[in-house]
Structures are given as structure tokens and as C-alpha cells.
N, C-alpha and C. Protein backbone atom coordinates (compact mmCIF):
# COMPACT_ATOMS: atom_id res chain seq x y z
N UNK A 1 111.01 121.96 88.80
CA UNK A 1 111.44 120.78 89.55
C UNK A 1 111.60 119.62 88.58
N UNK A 2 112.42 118.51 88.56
CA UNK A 2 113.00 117.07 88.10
C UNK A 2 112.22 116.62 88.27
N UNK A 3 112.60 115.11 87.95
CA UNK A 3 111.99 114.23 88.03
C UNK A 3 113.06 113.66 88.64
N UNK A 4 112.39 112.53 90.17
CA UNK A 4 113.42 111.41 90.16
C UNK A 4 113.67 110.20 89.98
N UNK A 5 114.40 109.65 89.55
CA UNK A 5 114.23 108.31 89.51
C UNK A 5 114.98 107.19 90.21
N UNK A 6 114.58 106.30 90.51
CA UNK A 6 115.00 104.91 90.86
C UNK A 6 116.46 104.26 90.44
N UNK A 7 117.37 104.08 90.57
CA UNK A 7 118.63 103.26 89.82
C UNK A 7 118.82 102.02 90.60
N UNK A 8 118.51 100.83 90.17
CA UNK A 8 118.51 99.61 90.91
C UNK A 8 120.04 98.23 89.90
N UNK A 9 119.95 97.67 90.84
CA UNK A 9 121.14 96.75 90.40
C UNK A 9 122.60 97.13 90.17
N UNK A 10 122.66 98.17 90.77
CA UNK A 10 123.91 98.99 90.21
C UNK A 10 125.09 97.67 90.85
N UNK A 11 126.16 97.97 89.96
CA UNK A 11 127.44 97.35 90.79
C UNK A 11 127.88 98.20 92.03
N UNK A 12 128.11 97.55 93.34
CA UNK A 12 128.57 97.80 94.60
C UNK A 12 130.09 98.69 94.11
N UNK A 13 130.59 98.86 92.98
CA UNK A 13 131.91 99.84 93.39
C UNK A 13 131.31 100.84 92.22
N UNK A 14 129.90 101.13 92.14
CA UNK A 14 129.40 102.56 91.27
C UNK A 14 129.55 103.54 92.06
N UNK A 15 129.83 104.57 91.60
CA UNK A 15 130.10 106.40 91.99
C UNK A 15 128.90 107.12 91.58
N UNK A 16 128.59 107.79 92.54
CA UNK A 16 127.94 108.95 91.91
C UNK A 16 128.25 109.81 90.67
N UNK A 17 130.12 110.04 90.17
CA UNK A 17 130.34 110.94 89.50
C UNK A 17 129.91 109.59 88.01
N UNK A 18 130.02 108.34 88.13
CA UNK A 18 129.58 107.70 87.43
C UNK A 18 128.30 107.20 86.58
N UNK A 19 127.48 107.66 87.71
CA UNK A 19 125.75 107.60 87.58
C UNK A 19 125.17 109.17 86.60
N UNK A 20 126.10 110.40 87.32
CA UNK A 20 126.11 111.42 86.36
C UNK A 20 126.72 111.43 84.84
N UNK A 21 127.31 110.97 84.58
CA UNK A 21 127.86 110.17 83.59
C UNK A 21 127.55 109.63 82.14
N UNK A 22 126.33 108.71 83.11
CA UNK A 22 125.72 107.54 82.05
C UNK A 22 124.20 108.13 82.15
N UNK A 23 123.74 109.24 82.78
CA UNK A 23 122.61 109.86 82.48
C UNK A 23 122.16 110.88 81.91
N UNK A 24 123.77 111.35 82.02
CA UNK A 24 123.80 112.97 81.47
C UNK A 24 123.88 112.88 79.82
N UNK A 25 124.12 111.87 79.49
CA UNK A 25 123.70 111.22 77.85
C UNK A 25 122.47 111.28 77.28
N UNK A 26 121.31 111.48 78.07
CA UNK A 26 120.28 111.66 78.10
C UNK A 26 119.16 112.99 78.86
N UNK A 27 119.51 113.50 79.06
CA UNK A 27 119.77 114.83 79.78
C UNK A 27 120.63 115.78 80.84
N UNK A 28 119.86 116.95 81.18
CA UNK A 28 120.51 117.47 82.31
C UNK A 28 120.42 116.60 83.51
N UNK A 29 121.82 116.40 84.39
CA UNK A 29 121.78 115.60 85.49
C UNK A 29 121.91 116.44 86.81
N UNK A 30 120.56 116.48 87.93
CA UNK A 30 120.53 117.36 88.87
C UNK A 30 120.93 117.19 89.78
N UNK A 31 120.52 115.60 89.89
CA UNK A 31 121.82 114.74 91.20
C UNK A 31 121.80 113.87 90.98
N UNK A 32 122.77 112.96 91.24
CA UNK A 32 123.35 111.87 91.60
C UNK A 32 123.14 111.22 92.99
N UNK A 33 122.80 110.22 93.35
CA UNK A 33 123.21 109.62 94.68
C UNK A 33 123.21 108.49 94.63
N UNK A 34 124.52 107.27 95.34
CA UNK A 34 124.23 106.13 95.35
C UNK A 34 124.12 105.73 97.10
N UNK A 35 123.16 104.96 97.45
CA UNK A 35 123.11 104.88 99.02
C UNK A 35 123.65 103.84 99.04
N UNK A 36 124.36 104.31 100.40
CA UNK A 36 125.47 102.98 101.49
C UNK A 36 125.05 103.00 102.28
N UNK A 37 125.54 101.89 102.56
CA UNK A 37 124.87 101.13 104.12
C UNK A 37 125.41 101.93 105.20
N UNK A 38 124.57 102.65 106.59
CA UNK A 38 125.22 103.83 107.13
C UNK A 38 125.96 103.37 108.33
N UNK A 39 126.27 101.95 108.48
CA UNK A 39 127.21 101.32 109.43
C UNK A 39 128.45 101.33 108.80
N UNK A 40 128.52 100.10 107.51
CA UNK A 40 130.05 99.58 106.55
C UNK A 40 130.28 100.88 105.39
N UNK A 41 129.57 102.00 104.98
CA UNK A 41 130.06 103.04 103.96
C UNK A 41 129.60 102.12 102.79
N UNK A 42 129.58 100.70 102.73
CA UNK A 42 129.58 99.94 100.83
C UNK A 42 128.19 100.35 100.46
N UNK A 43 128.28 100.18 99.10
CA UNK A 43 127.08 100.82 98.27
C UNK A 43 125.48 99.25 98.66
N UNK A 44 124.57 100.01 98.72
CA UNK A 44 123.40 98.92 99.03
C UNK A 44 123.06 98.32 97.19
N UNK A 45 123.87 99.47 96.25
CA UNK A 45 123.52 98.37 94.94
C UNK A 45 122.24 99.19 94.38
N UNK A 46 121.94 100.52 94.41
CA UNK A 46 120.70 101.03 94.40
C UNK A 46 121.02 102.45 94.56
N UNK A 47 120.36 103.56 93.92
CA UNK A 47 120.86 104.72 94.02
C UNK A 47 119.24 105.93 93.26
N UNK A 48 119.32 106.82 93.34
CA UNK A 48 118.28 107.99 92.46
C UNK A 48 119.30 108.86 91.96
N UNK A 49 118.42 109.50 90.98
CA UNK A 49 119.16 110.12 89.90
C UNK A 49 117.83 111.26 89.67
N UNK A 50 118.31 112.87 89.61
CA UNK A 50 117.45 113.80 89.25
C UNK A 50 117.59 114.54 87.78
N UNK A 51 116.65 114.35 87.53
CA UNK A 51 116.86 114.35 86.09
C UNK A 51 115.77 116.17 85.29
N UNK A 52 116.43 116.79 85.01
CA UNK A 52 116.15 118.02 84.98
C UNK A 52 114.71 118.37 84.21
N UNK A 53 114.12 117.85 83.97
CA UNK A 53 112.62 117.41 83.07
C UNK A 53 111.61 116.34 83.32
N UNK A 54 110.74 116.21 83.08
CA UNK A 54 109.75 114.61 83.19
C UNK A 54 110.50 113.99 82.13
N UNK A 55 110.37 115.22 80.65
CA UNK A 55 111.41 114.51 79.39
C UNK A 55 112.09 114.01 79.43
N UNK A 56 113.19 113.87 79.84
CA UNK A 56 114.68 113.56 80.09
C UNK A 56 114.65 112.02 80.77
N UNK A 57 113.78 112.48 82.23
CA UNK A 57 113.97 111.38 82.56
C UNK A 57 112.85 110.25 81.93
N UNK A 58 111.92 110.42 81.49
CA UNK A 58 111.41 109.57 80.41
C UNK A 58 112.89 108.94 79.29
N UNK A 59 113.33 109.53 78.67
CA UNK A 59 114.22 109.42 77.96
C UNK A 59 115.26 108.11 78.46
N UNK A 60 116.11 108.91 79.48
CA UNK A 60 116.69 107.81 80.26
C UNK A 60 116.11 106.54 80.84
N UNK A 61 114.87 106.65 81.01
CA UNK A 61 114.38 105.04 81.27
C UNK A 61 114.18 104.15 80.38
N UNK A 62 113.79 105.05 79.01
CA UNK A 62 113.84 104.13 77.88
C UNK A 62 114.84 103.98 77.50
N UNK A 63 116.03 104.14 77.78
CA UNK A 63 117.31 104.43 77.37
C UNK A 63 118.06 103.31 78.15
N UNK A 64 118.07 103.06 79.58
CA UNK A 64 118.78 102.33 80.12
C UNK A 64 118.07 101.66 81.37
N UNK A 65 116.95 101.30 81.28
CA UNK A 65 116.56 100.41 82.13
C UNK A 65 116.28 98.70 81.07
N UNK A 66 117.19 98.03 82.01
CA UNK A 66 117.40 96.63 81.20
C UNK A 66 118.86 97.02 80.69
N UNK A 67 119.41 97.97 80.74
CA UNK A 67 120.85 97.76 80.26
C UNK A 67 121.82 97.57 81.43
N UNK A 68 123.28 97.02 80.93
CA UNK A 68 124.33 96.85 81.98
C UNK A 68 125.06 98.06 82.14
N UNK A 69 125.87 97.24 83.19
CA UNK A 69 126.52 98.26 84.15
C UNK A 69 127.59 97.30 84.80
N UNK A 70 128.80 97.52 84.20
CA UNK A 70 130.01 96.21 84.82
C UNK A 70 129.29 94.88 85.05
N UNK A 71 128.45 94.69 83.88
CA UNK A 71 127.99 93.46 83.95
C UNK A 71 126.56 93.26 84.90
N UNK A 72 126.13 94.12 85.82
CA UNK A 72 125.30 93.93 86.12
C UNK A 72 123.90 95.06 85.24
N UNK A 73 122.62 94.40 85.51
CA UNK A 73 121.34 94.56 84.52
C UNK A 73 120.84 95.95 85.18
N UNK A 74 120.83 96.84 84.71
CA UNK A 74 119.89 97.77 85.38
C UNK A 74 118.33 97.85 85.63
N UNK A 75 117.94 98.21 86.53
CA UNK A 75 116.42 98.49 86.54
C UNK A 75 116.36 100.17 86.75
N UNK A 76 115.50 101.13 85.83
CA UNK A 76 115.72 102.42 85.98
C UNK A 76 114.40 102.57 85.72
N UNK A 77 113.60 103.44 86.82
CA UNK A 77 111.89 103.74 86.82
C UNK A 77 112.12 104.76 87.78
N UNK A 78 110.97 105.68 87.61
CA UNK A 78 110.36 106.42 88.42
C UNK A 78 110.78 106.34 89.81
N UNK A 79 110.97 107.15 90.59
CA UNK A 79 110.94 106.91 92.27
C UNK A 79 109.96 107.07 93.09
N UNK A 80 109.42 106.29 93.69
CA UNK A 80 108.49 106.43 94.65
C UNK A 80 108.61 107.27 95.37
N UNK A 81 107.55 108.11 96.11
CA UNK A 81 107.38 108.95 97.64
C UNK A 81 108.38 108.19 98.81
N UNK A 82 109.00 108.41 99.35
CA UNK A 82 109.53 108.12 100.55
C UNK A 82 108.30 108.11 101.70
N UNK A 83 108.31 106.26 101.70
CA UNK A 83 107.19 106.30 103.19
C UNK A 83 107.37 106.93 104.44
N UNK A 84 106.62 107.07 105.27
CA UNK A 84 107.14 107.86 106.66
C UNK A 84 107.26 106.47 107.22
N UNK A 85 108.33 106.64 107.97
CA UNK A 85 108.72 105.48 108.79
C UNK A 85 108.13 105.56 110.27
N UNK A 86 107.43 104.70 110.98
CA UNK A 86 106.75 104.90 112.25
C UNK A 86 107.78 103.46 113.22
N UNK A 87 107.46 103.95 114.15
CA UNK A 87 107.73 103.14 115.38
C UNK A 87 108.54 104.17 116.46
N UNK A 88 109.20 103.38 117.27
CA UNK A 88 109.65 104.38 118.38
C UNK A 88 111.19 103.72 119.10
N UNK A 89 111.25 103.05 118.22
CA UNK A 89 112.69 101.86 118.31
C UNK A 89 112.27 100.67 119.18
N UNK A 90 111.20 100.60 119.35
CA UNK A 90 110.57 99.64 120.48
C UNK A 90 110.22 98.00 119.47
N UNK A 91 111.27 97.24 120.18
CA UNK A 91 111.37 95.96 119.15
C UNK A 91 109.57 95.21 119.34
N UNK A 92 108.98 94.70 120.38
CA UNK A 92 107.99 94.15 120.81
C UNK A 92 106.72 95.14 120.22
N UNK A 93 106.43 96.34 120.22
CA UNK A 93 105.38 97.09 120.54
C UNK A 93 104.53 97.32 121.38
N UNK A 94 103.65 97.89 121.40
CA UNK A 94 102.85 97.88 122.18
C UNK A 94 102.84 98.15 123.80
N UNK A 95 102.12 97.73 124.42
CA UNK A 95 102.46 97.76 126.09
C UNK A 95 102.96 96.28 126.88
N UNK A 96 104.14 96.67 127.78
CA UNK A 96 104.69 95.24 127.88
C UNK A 96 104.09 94.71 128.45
N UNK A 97 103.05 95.47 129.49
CA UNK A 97 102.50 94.74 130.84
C UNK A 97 101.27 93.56 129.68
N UNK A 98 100.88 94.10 128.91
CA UNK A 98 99.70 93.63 127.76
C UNK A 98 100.35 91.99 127.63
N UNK A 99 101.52 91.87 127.71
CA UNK A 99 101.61 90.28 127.45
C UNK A 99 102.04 88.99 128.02
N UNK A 100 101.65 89.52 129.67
CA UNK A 100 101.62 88.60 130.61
C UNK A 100 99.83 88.72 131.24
């Protein structure tokens, strides 16, 4: 298994085939993804990158976090666990009768 990492600050018209690209300079690239907003399709500016080693992607962070990207600065680290998201779509919480 990879390692994944974080890709932050990206420019809003980055590609995935682009992110494979500028990482695969630094190792094997396992995936690519840049996330869009799932209403408008535009990029949120932020993306992960799987990187075929801990090595590699060590490599690539020393490699290009703090560097540009069409002018904008990269931030490239580690990726966090994905939190579990809780609620139940319920804007208020709780019980309604509870707040009269």
C-alpha cells in the first residue's frame, strides 16, 4: 500500500493528468485526484495524490511543498484519516419539542 498525500493551493484549472505529472518526477504515481465542488464541477483548489512508497512520497514533499504551480504556492503533506461525518441532515439538532 502508498502513501497518501495532501495537495493544497492548487490552481482552480489543475487536472489530475497534471498532478500525475509533477509527482511522477518523484516517484511511482498511484492516483491522482483533484476534488470539485459536487454542485458547480470547479476544482475546491485541493486534491491527494498516491504515491507508491512512504519513500517517494517523502521525496515529493520535500520536493514540492512550498513550490508553485501557475503561480500559486503549494502545500504538500501527508493526508489525514478521513473523519466520519455524523449528523442526520437535521439543521437545529436535537429534539424540537426540547426548545419551547
Amino acid at each position: 500500500m502508498g502513501s497518501k498525500l495532501y495537495v493544497g493551493g492548487l490552481p482552480f484549472a489543475a487536472t489530475e493528468s497534471q498532478l500525475t505529472t509533477l509527482f511522477s518526477a518523484h516517484g511511482t504515481v498511484e492516483s491522482a485526484r483533484v476534488i470539485a465542488d459536487k454542485f458547480t464541477g470547479q476544482s475546491r483548489g485541493f486534491g491527494f495524490v498516491e504515491m507508491a512508497t512512504p519513500e517517494e512520497a517523502k521525496a515529493a514533499i520535500t520536493a514540492l511543498n512550498g513550490s508553485q504551480m501557475d503561480g500559486r504556492s503549494l502545500t504538500v503533506n501527508e493526508a489525514k484519516p478521513q473523519e466520519s461525518r455524523s449528523g442526520g441532515g437535521r439543521f437545529g439538532g436535537g429534539d424540537k419539542r426540547s426548545r419551547f
